[in-house]
C-alpha atoms as a PDB file:
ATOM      1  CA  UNK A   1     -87.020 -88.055  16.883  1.00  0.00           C
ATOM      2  CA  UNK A   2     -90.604 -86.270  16.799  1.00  0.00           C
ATOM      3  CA  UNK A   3     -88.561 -83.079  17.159  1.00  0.00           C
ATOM      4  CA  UNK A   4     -85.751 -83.490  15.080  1.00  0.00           C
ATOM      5  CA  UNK A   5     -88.536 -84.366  12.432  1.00  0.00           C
ATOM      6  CA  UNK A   6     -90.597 -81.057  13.074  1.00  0.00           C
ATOM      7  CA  UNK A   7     -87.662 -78.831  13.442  1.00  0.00           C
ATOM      8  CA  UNK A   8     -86.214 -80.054  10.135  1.00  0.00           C
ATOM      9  CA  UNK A   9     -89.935 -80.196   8.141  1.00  0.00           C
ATOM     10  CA  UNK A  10     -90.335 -76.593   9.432  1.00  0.00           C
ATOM     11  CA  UNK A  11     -87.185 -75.014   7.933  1.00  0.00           C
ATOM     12  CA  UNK A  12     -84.875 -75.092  10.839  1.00  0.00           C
ATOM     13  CA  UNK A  13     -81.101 -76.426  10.583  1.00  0.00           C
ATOM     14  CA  UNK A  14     -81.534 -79.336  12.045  1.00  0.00           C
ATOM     15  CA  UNK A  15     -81.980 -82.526   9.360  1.00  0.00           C
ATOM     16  CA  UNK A  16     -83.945 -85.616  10.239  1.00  0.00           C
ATOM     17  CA  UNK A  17     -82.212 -88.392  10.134  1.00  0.00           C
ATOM     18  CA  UNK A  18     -84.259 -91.148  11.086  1.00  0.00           C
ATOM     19  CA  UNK A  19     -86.816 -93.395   9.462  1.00  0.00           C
ATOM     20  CA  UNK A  20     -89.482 -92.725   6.830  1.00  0.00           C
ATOM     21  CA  UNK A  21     -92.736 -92.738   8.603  1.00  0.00           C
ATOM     22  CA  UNK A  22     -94.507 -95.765   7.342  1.00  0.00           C
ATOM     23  CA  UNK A  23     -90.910 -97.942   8.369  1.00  0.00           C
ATOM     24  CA  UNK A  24     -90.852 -96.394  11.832  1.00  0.00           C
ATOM     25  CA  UNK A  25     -94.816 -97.226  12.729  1.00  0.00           C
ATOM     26  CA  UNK A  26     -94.571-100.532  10.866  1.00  0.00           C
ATOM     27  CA  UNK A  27     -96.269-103.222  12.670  1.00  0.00           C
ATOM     28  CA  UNK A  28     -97.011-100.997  15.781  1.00  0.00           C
ATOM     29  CA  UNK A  29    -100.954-101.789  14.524  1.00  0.00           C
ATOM     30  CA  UNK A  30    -101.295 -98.027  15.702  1.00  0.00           C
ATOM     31  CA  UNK A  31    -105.136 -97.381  16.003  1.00  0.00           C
ATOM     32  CA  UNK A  32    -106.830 -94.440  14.813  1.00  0.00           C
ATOM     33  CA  UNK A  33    -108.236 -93.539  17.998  1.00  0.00           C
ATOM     34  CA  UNK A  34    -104.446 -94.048  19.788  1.00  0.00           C
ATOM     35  CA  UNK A  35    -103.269 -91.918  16.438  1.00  0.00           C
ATOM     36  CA  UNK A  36    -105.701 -89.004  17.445  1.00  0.00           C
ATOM     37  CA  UNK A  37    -105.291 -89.227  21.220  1.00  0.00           C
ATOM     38  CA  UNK A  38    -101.913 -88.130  20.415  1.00  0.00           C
ATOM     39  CA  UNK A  39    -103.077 -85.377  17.891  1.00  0.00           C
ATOM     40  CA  UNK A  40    -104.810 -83.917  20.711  1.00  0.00           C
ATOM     41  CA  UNK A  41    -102.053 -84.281  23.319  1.00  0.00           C
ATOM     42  CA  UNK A  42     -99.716 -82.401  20.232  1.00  0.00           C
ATOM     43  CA  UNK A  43    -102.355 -79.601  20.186  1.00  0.00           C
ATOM     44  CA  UNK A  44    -103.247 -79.437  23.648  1.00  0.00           C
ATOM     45  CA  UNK A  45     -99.239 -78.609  23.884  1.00  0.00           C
ATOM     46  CA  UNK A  46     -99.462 -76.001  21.107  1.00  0.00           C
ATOM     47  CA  UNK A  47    -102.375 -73.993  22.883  1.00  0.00           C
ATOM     48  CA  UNK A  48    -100.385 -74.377  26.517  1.00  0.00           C
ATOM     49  CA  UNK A  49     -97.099 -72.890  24.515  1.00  0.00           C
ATOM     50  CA  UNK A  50     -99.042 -69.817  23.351  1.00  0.00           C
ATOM     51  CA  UNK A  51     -98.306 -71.408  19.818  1.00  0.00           C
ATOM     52  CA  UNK A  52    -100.246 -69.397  17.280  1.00  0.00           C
ATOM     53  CA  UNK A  53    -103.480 -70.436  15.099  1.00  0.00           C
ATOM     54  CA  UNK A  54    -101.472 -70.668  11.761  1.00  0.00           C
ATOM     55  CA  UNK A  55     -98.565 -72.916  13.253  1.00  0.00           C
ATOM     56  CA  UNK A  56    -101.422 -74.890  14.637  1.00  0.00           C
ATOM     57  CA  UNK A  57    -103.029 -75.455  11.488  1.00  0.00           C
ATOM     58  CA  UNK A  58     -99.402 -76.508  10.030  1.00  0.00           C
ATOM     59  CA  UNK A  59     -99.119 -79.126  12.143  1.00  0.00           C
ATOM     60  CA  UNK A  60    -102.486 -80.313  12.307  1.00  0.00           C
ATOM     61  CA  UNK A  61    -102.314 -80.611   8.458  1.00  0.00           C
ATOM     62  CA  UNK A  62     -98.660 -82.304   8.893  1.00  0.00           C
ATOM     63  CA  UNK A  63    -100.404 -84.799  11.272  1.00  0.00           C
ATOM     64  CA  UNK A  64    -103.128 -85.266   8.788  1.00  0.00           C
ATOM     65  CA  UNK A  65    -100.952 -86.063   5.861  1.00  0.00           C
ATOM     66  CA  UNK A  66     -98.731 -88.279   7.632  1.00  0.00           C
ATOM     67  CA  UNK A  67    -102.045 -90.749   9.133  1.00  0.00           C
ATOM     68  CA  UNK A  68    -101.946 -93.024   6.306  1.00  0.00           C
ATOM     69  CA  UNK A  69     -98.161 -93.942   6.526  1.00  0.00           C
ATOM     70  CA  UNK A  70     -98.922 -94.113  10.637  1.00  0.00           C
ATOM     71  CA  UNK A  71    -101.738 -95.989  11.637  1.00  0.00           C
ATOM     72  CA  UNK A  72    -102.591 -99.815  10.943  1.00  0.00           C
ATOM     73  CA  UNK A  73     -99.360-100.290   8.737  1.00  0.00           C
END
Protein backbone atom coordinates (compact mmCIF):
# COMPACT_ATOMS: atom_id res chain seq x y z
CA UNK A 1 0.00 0.00 0.00
CA UNK A 2 3.04 2.44 0.92
CA UNK A 3 3.62 2.46 -2.84
CA UNK A 4 0.43 2.63 -4.31
CA UNK A 5 0.07 5.68 -1.85
CA UNK A 6 3.39 7.44 -3.08
CA UNK A 7 2.94 6.65 -6.67
CA UNK A 8 -0.58 8.11 -6.64
CA UNK A 9 0.41 11.38 -4.14
CA UNK A 10 3.26 11.96 -6.66
CA UNK A 11 1.21 12.29 -9.88
CA UNK A 12 1.54 8.88 -11.31
CA UNK A 13 -1.60 6.80 -12.70
CA UNK A 14 -1.91 4.70 -10.19
CA UNK A 15 -4.88 5.78 -7.44
CA UNK A 16 -4.70 4.79 -3.81
CA UNK A 17 -7.23 2.97 -2.78
CA UNK A 18 -6.78 2.09 0.64
CA UNK A 19 -7.34 3.69 4.01
CA UNK A 20 -6.98 7.28 5.21
CA UNK A 21 -3.92 7.39 7.30
CA UNK A 22 -5.13 8.03 10.76
CA UNK A 23 -7.80 4.68 10.13
CA UNK A 24 -4.94 2.51 8.89
CA UNK A 25 -2.39 3.33 12.06
CA UNK A 26 -5.35 3.39 14.45
CA UNK A 27 -4.56 1.70 17.60
CA UNK A 28 -1.09 0.45 16.34
CA UNK A 29 0.15 2.98 19.48
CA UNK A 30 2.98 3.68 16.80
CA UNK A 31 5.83 5.49 18.76
CA UNK A 32 7.63 8.38 17.58
CA UNK A 33 10.88 6.87 17.77
CA UNK A 34 9.40 3.48 15.73
CA UNK A 35 7.71 6.42 13.36
CA UNK A 36 11.28 7.90 12.67
CA UNK A 37 13.22 4.63 12.56
CA UNK A 38 11.22 4.12 9.56
CA UNK A 39 11.78 7.75 8.20
CA UNK A 40 15.30 6.90 8.17
CA UNK A 41 15.02 3.40 6.67
CA UNK A 42 12.65 5.50 3.75
CA UNK A 43 15.65 7.86 3.28
CA UNK A 44 18.39 5.60 3.71
CA UNK A 45 16.50 3.87 0.51
CA UNK A 46 16.26 7.20 -1.34
CA UNK A 47 20.14 7.94 -1.03
CA UNK A 48 20.94 3.98 -2.02
CA UNK A 49 18.46 4.62 -5.26
CA UNK A 50 20.49 7.65 -6.37
CA UNK A 51 17.08 9.48 -5.60
CA UNK A 52 17.73 13.19 -5.90
CA UNK A 53 17.85 16.02 -3.02
CA UNK A 54 14.47 17.64 -4.11
CA UNK A 55 12.47 14.21 -4.25
CA UNK A 56 14.07 13.68 -0.91
CA UNK A 57 12.85 16.70 0.57
CA UNK A 58 9.21 15.75 -0.93
CA UNK A 59 9.00 12.91 0.89
CA UNK A 60 10.56 13.89 3.95
CA UNK A 61 7.96 16.74 4.09
CA UNK A 62 5.14 14.02 3.06
CA UNK A 63 6.40 11.97 6.08
CA UNK A 64 6.31 15.03 8.19
CA UNK A 65 2.80 16.02 7.43
CA UNK A 66 1.40 12.71 7.70
CA UNK A 67 3.10 12.10 11.71
CA UNK A 68 0.17 13.40 13.41
CA UNK A 69 -2.48 11.09 11.70
CA UNK A 70 0.41 8.12 12.30
CA UNK A 71 1.80 7.91 15.53
CA UNK A 72 -0.03 7.35 19.03
CA UNK A 73 -3.60 7.41 17.34
Amino acid sequence: MVTEFFISGSGGPDVYKGKDMRTAHQNMNISVNEYMAAVDDVMAALDKNGIGQREKEEVLFIFYSLRPDVVRV
